[in-house]
C-alpha atoms as a PDB file:
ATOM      1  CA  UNK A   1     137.996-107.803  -8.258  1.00  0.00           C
ATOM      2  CA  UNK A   2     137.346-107.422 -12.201  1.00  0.00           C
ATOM      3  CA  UNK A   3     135.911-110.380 -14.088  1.00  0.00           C
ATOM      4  CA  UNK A   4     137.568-110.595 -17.448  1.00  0.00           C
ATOM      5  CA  UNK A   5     135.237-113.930 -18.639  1.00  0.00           C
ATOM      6  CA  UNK A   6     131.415-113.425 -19.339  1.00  0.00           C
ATOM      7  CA  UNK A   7     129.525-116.463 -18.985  1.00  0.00           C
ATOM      8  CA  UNK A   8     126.716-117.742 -20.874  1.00  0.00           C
ATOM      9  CA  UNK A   9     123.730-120.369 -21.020  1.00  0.00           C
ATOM     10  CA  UNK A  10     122.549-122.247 -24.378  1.00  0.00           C
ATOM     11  CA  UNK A  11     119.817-124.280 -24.519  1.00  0.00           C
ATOM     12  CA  UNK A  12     119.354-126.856 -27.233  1.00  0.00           C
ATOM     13  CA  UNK A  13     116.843-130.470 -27.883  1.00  0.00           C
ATOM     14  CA  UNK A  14     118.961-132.641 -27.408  1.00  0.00           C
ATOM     15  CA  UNK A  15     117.601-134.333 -30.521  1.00  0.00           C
ATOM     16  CA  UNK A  16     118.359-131.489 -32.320  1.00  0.00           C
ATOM     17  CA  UNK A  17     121.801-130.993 -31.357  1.00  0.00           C
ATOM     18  CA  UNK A  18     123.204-132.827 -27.683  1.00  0.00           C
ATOM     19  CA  UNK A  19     126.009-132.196 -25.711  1.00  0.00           C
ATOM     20  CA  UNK A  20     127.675-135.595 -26.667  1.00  0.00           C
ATOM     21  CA  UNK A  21     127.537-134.254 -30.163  1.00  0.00           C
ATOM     22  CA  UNK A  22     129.352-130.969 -29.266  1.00  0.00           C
ATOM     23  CA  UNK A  23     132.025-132.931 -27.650  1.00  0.00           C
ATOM     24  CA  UNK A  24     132.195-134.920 -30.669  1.00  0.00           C
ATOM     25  CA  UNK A  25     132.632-131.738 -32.641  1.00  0.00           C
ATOM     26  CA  UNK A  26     134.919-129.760 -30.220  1.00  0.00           C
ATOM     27  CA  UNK A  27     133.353-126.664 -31.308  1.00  0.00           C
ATOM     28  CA  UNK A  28     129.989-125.187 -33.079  1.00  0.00           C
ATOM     29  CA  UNK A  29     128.288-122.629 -34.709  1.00  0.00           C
ATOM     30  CA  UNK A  30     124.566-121.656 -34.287  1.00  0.00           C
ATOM     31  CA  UNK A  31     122.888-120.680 -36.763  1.00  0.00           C
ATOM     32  CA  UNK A  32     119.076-119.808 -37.560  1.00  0.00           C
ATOM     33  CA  UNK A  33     118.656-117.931 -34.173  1.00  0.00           C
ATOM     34  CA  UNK A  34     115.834-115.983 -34.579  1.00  0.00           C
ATOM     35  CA  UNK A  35     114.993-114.215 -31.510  1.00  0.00           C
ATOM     36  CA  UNK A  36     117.256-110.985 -31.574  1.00  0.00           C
ATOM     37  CA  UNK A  37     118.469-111.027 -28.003  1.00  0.00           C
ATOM     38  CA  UNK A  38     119.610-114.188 -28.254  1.00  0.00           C
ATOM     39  CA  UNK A  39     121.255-113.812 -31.348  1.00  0.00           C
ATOM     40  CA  UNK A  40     122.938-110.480 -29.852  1.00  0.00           C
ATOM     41  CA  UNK A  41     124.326-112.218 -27.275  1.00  0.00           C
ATOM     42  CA  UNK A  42     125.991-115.253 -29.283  1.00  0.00           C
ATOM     43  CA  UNK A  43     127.863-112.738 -31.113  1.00  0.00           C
ATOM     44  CA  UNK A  44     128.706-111.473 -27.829  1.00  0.00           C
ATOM     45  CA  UNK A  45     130.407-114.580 -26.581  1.00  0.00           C
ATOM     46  CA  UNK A  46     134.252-114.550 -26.429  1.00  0.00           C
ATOM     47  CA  UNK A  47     136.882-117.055 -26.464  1.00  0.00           C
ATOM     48  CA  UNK A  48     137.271-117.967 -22.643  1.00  0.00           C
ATOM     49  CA  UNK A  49     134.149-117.027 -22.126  1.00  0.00           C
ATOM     50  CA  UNK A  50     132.219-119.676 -19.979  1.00  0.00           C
ATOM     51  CA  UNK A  51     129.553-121.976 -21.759  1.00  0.00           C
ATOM     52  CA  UNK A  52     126.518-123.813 -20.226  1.00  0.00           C
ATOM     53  CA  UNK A  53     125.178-126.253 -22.019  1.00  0.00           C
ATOM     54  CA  UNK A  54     121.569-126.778 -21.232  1.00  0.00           C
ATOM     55  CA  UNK A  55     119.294-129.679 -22.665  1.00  0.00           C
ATOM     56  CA  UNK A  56     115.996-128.657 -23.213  1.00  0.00           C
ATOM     57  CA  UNK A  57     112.378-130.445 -23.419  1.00  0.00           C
ATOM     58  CA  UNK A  58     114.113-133.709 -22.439  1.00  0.00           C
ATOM     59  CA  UNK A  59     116.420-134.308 -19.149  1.00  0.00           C
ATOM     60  CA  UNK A  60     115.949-129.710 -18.600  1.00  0.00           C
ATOM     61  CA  UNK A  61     119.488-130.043 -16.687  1.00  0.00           C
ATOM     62  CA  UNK A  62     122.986-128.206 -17.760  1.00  0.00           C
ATOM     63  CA  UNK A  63     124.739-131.218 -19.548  1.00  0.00           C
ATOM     64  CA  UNK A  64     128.493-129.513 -19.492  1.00  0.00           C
ATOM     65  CA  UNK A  65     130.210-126.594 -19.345  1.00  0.00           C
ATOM     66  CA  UNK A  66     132.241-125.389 -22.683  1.00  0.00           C
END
């Protein structure tokens, strides 16, 4: 069985940035990543790739999947 999707987990305050507002938005870009692993791997993401949407520091639970 091949697996054509990757999927991925981002993490983000929500008082920074929540999940309501991404819905809001239908879509994102994340900028001002510092930490080169992480920012390797957002420009690894694909379209139909599989999203989890974390919310850090307050609630710590996957808010949606994207």
């Amino acid at each position: 069985m091949e697996i054509k999707n990757s999927f991925w987990l981002v993490k983000q305050e929500p008082s920074k940035y929540s999940w309501e507002t991404f819905l809001k938005d239908g879509e994102t870009y994340w900028d001002g990543v510092r930490n080169y692993q992480a920012r390797n791997n957002l420009q690894s993401m694909k379209k139909g790739d599989l999203v989890f949407f974390y919310h850090s520091v307050i609630g710590k639970e996957i808010k949606g999947i994207a």
